[in-house]
C-alpha atoms as a PDB file:
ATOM      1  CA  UNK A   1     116.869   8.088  85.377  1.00  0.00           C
ATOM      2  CA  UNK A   2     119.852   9.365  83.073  1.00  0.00           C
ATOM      3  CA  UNK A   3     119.265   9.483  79.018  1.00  0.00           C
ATOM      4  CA  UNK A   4     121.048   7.284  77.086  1.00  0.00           C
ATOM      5  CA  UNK A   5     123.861   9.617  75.894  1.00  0.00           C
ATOM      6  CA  UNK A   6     124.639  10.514  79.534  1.00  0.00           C
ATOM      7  CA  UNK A   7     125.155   7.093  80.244  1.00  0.00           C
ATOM      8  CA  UNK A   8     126.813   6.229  76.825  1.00  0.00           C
ATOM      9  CA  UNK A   9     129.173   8.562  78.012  1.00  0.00           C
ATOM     10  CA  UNK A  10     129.912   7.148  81.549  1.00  0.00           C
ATOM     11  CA  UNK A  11     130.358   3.711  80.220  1.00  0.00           C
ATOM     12  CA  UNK A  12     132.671   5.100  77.655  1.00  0.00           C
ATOM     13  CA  UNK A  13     134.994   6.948  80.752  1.00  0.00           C
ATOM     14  CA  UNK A  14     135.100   3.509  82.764  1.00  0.00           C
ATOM     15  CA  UNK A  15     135.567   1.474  79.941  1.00  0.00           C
ATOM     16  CA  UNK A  16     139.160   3.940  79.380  1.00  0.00           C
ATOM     17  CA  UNK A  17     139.937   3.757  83.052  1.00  0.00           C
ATOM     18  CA  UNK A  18     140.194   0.248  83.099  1.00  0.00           C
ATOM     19  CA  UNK A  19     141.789   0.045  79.775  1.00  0.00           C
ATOM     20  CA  UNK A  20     144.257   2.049  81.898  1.00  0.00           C
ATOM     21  CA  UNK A  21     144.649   0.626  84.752  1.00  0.00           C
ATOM     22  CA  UNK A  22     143.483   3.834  86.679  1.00  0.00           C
ATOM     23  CA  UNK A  23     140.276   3.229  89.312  1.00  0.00           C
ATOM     24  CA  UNK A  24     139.349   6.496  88.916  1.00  0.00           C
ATOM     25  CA  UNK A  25     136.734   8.507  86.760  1.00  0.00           C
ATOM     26  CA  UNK A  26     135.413  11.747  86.902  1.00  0.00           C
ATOM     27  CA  UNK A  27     132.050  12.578  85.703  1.00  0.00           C
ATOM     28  CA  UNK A  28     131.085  16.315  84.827  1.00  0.00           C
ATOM     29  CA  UNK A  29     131.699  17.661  88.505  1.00  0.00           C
ATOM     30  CA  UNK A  30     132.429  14.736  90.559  1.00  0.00           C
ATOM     31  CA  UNK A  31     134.984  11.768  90.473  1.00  0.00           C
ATOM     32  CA  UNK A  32     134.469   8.422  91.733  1.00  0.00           C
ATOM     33  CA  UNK A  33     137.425   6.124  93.256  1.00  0.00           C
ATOM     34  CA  UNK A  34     136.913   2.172  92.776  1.00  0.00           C
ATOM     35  CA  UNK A  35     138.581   0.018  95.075  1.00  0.00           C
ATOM     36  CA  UNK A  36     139.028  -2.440  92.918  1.00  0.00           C
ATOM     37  CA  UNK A  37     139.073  -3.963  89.434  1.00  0.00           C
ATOM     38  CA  UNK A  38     135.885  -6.185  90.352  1.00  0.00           C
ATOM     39  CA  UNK A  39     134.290  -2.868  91.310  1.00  0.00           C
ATOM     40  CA  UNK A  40     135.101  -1.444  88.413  1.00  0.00           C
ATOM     41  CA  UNK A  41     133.834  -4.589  86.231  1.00  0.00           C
ATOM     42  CA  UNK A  42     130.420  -3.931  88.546  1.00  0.00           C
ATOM     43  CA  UNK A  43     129.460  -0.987  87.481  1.00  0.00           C
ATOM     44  CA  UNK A  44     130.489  -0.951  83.844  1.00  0.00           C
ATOM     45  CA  UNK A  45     128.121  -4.319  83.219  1.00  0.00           C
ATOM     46  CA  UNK A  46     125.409  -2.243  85.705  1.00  0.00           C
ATOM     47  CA  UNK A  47     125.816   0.908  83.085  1.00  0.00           C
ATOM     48  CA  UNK A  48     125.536  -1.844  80.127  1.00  0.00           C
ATOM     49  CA  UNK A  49     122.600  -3.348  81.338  1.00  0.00           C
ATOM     50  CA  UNK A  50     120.558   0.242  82.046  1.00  0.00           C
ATOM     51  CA  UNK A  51     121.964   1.023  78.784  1.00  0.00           C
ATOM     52  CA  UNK A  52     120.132  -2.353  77.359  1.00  0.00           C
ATOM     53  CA  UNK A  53     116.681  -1.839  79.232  1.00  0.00           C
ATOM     54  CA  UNK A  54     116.965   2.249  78.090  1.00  0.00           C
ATOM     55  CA  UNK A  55     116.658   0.499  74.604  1.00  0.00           C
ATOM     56  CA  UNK A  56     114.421  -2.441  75.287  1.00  0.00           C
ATOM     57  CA  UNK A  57     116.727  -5.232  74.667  1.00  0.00           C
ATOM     58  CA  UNK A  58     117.139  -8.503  76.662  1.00  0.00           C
ATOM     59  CA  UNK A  59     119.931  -9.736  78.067  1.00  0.00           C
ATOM     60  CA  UNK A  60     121.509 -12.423  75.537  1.00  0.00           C
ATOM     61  CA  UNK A  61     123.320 -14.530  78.171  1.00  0.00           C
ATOM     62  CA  UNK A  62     121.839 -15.488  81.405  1.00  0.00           C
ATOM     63  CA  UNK A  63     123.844 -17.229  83.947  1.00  0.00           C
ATOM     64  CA  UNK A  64     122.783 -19.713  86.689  1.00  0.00           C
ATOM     65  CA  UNK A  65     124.427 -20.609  89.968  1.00  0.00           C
ATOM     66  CA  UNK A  66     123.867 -23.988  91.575  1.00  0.00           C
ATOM     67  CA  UNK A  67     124.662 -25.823  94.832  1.00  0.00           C
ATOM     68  CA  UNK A  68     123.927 -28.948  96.562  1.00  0.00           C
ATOM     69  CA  UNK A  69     124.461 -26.873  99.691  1.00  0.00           C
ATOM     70  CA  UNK A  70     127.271 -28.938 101.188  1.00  0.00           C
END
């Protein structure tokens, strides 16, 4: 499991790659290629909530989804 600098710091790359429209990232020696902007959105909110449970918060928001299953 990364520290929470280390994955500060990733968060902080993907959050500028989609401020830039760019799908790629590199991290120290390797860069990663999302396919798309929903990938993208993925793994920031996965580094955000391993950045929440490295700190022992709980999640503030949690989301439901229904269906009558027609």
């Amino acid at each position: 499991m990364s520290d929470a600098a280390t994955l500060t710091d990733q968060l902080d790359k993907l959050r500028a790659a989609r401020a830039s429209g760019l799908r790629r990232a590199r991290f120290a020696d390797r860069e990663v290629e999302y396919r798309s902007d929903r990938e993208l959105v993925a793994a920031i909110a996965d580094l955000e909530s391993r950045l929440a449970a490295l700190s022992g918060r709980r999640p503030s928001t949690i989301r439901f989804s229904t269906s009558k299953g027609l």
